[in-house]
Protein backbone atom coordinates (compact mmCIF):
# COMPACT_ATOMS: atom_id res chain seq x y z
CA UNK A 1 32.81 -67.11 -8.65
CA UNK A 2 30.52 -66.84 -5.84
CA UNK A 3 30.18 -69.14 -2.47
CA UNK A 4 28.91 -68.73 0.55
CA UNK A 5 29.73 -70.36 3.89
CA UNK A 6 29.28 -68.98 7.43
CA UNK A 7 33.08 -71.00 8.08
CA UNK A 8 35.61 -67.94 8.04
CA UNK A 9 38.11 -71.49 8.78
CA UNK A 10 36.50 -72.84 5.47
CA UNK A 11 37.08 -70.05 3.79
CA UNK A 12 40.54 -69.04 4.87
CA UNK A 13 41.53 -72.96 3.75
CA UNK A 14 40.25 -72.33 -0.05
CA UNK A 15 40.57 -68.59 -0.96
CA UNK A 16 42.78 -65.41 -1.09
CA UNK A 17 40.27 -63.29 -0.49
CA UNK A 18 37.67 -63.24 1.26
CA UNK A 19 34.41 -60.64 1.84
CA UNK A 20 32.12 -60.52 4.99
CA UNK A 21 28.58 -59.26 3.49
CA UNK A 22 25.87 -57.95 6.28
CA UNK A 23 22.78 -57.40 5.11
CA UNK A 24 23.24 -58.11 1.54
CA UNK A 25 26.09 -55.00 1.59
CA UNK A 26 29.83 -56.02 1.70
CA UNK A 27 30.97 -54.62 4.83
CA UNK A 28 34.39 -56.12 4.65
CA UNK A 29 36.74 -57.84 1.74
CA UNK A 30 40.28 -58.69 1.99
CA UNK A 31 42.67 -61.77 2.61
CA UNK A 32 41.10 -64.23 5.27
CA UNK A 33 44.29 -63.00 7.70
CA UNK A 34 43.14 -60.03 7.95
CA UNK A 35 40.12 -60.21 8.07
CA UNK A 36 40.10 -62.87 10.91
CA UNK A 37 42.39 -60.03 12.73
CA UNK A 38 39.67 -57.27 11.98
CA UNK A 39 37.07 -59.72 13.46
CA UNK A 40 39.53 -60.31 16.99
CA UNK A 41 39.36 -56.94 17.36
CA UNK A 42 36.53 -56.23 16.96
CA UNK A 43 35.01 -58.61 19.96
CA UNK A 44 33.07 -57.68 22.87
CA UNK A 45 31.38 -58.38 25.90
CA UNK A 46 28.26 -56.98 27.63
CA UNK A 47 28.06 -55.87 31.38
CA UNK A 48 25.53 -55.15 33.45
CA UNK A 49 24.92 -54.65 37.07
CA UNK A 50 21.97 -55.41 39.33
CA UNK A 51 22.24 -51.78 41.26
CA UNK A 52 23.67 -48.65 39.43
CA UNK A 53 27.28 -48.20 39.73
CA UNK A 54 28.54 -45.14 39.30
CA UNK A 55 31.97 -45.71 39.01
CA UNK A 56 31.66 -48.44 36.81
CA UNK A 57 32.80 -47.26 33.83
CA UNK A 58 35.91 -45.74 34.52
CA UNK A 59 36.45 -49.15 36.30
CA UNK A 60 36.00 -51.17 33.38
CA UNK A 61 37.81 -48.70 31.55
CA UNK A 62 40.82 -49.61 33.35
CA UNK A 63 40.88 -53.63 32.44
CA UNK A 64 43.85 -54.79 31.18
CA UNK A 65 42.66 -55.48 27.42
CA UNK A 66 39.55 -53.49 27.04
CA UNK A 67 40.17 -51.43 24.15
CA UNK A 68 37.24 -49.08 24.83
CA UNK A 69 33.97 -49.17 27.03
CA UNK A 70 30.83 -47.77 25.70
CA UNK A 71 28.01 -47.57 28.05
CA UNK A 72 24.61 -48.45 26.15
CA UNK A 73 21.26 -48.01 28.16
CA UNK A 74 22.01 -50.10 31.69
CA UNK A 75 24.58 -52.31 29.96
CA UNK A 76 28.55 -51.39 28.80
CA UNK A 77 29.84 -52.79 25.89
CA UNK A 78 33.64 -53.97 26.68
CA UNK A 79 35.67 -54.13 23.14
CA UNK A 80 38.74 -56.44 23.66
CA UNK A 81 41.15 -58.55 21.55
CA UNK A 82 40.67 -61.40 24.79
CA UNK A 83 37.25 -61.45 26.01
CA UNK A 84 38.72 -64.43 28.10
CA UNK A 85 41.03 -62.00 30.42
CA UNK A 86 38.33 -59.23 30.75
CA UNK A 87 36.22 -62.41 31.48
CA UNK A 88 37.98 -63.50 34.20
CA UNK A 89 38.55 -59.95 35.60
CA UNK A 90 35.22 -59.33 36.39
């Protein structure tokens, strides 16, 4: 059986399993737990800065839950599990 809802809460209330599909490929299937923890993980924030800073990234580096920085043009890409705290950090 196949339905489709953009409600991972949906979801997670009426199946076992569970499969994210991007693109019309399945880029993730498993139970809704974890793949809601996948998807925490996986969050992330954008930064950028009116004037260069060049010791911004080893700054942000150093966040409390920033799991890795990747700097992308003139903006860095924060990955955290609490977008909130790196938020309210900056």
């Amino acid at each position: 059986m196949f339905i489709t809802t953009h409600n991972i809460e949906e979801a997670s209330q009426m199946y076992g399993r569970i499969a994210i599909i991007n693109y019309s490929i399945i880029a993730a299937i498993d139970t809704p737990e974890k793949i809601k923890r996948t998807i925490k993980s996986l969050q992330s924030m954008e930064v950028s800065f009116e004037e260069p800073q060049a010791e911004a990234l080893k700054h942000l580096e150093n966040f409390p839950k920033s799991s890795e920085v990747i700097k992308e043009g003139d903006e860095f890409r924060i990955f955290t599990d609490d977008p909130t705290s790196i938020y309210s950090s900056i």
